[in-house]
N, C-alpha and C. Protein backbone atom coordinates (compact mmCIF):
# COMPACT_ATOMS: atom_id res chain seq x y z
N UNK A 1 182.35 102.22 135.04
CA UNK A 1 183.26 103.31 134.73
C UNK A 1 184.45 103.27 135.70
N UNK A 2 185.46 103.80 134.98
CA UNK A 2 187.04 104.07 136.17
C UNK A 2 186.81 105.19 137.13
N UNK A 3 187.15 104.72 138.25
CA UNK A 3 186.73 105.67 139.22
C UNK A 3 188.15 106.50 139.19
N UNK A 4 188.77 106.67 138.62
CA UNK A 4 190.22 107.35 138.39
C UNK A 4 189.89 108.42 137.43
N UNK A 5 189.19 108.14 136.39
CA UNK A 5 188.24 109.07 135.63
C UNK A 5 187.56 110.22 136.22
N UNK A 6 186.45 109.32 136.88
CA UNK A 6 185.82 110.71 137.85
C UNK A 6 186.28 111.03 138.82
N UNK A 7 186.96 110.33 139.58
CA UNK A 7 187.80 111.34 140.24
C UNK A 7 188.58 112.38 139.24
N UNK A 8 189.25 112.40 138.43
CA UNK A 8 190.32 113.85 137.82
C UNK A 8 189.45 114.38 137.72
N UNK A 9 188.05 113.70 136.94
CA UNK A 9 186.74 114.80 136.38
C UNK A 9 186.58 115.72 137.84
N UNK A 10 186.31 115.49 138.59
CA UNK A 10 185.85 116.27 139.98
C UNK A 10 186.78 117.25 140.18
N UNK A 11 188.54 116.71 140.09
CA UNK A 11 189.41 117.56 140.76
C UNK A 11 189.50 118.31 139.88
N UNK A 12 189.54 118.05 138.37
CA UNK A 12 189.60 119.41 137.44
C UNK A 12 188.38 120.21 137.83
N UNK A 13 187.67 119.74 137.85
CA UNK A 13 186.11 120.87 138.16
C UNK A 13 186.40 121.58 139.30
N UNK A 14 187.29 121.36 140.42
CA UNK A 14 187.35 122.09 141.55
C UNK A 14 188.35 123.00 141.38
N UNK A 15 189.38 122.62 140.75
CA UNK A 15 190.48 123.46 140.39
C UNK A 15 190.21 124.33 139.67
N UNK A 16 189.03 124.76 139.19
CA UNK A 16 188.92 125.57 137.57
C UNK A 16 187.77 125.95 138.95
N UNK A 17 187.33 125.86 140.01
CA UNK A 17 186.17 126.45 141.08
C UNK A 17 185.20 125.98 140.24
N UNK A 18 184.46 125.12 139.12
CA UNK A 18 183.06 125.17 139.06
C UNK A 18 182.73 124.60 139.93
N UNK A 19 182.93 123.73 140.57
CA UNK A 19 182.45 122.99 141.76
C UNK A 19 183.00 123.06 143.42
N UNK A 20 182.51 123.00 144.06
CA UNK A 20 183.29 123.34 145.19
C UNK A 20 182.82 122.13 146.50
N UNK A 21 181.40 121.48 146.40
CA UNK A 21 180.98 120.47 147.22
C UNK A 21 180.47 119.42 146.51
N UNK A 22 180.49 118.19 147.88
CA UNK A 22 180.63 116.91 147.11
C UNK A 22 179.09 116.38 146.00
N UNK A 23 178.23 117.50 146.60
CA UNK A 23 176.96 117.10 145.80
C UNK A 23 177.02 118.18 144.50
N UNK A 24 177.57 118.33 144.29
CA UNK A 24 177.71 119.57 142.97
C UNK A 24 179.01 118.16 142.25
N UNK A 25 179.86 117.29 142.90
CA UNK A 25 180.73 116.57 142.46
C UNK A 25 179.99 115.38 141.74
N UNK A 26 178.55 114.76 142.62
CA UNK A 26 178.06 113.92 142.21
C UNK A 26 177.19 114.12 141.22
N UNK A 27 176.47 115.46 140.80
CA UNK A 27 175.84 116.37 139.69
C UNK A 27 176.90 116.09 138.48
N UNK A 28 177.59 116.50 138.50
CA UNK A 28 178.99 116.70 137.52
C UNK A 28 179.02 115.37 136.91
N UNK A 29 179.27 114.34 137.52
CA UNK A 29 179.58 112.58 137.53
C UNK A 29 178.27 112.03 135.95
N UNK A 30 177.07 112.60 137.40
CA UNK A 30 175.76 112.05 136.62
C UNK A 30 175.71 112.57 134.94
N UNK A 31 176.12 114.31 134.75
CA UNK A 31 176.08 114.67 133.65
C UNK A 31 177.34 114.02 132.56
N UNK A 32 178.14 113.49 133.13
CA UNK A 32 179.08 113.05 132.48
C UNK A 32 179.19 111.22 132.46
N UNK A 33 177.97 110.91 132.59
CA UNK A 33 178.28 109.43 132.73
C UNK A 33 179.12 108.66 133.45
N UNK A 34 178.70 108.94 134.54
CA UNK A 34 179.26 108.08 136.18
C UNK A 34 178.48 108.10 136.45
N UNK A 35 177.09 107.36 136.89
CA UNK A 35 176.49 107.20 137.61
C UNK A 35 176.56 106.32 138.79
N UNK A 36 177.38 105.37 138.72
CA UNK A 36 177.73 104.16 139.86
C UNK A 36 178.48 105.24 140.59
N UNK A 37 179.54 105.91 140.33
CA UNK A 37 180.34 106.43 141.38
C UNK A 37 179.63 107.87 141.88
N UNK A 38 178.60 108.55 141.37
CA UNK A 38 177.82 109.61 141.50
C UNK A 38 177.00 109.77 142.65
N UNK A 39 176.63 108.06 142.70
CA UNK A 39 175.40 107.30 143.67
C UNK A 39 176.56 107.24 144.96
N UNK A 40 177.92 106.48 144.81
CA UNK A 40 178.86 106.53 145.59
C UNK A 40 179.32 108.10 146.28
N UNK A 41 179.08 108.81 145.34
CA UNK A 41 179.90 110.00 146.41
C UNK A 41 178.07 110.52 147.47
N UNK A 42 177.23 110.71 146.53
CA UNK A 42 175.62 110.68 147.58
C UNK A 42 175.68 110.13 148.65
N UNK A 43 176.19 108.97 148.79
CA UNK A 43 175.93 108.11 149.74
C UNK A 43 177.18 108.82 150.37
N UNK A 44 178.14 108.88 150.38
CA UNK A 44 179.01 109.75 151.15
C UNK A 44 178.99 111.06 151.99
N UNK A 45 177.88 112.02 151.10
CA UNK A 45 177.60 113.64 151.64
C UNK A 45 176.80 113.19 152.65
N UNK A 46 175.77 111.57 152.63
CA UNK A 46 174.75 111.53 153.35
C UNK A 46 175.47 111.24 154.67
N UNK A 47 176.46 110.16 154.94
CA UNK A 47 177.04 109.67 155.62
C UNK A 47 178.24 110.74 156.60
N UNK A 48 178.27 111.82 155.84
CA UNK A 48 179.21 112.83 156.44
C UNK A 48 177.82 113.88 156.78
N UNK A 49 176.95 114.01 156.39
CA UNK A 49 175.94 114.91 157.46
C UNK A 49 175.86 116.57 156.54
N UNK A 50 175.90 115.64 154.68
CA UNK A 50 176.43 117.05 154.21
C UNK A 50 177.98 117.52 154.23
N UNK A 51 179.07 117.29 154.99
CA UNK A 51 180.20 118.05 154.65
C UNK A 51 181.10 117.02 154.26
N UNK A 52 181.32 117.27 152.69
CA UNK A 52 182.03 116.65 152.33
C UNK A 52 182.51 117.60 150.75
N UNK A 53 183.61 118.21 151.04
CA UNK A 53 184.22 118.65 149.82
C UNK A 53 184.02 118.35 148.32
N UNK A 54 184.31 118.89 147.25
CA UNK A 54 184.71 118.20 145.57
C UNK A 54 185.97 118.03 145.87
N UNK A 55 187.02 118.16 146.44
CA UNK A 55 188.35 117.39 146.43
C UNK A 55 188.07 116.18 147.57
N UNK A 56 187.43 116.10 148.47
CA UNK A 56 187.21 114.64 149.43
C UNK A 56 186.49 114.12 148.15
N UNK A 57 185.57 114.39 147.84
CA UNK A 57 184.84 113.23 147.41
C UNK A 57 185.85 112.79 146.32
N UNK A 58 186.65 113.50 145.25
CA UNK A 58 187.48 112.89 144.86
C UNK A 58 188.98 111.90 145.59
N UNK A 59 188.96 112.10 146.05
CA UNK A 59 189.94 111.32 147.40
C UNK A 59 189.17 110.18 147.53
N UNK A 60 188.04 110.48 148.40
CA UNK A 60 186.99 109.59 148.13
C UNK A 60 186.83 107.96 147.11
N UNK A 61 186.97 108.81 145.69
CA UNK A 61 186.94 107.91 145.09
C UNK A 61 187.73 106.54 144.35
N UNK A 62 189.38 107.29 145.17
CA UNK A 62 190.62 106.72 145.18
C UNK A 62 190.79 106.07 146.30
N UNK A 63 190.23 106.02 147.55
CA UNK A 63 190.41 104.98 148.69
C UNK A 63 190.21 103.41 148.09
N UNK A 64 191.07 102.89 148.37
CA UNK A 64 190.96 101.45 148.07
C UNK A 64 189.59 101.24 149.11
N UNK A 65 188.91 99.92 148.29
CA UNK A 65 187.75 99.36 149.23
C UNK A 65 188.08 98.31 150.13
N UNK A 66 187.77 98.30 151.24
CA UNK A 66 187.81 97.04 152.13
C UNK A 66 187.01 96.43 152.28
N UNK A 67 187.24 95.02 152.54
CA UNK A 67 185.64 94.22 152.19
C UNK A 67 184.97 94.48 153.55
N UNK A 68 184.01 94.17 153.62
CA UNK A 68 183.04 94.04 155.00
C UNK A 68 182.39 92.75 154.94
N UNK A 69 181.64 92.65 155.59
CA UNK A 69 180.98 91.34 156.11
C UNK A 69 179.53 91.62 155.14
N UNK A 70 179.41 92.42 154.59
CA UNK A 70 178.44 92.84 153.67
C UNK A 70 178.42 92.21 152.31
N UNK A 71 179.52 92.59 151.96
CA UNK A 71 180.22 91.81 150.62
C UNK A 71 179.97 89.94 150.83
N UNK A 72 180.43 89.50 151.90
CA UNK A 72 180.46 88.26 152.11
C UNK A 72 178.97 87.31 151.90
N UNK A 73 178.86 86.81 151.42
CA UNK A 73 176.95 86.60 151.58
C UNK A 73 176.92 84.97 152.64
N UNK A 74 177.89 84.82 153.21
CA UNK A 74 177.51 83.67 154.29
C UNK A 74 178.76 83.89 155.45
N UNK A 75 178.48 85.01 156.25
CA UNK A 75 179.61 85.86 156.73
C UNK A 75 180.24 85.01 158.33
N UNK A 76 179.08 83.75 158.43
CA UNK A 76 179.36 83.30 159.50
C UNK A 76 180.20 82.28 159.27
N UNK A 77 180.99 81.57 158.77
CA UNK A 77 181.17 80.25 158.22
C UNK A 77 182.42 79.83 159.09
């Protein structure tokens, strides 16, 4: 799925207040068929300790990715 998608999906949901945090953002995603980016913003609330907005996590989902050494599968070469 376009993560440009669920992101507006999120920011309209916050703008209209049904949603207001990032795990009510990733609820929203799942019911609407995002699940790849749903799992992505989870892993985000987890990584922020819980505080993470429905407008971050949409932000969130517009950060370009940078690769890591993760991505790479022979990172020493």
């Amino acid at each position: 799925m376009d993560h440009e998608t669920a992101a507006q999906l999120i920011e309209d949901a916050a703008h209209e207040r049904t949603i207001r945090h990032g795990k009510h953002a990733a609820d929203l995603l799942d019911e609407h068929g995002h699940p790849d980016e749903a799992a992505l913003i989870r892993a985000e609330v987890r990584a922020q300790n819980g505080h993470l907005s429905a407008r971050q996590a949409a932000d969130f989902l517009r950060r370009p990715v940078a690769p890591t050494t993760r991505d790479d599968p022979n990172p020493r070469r």
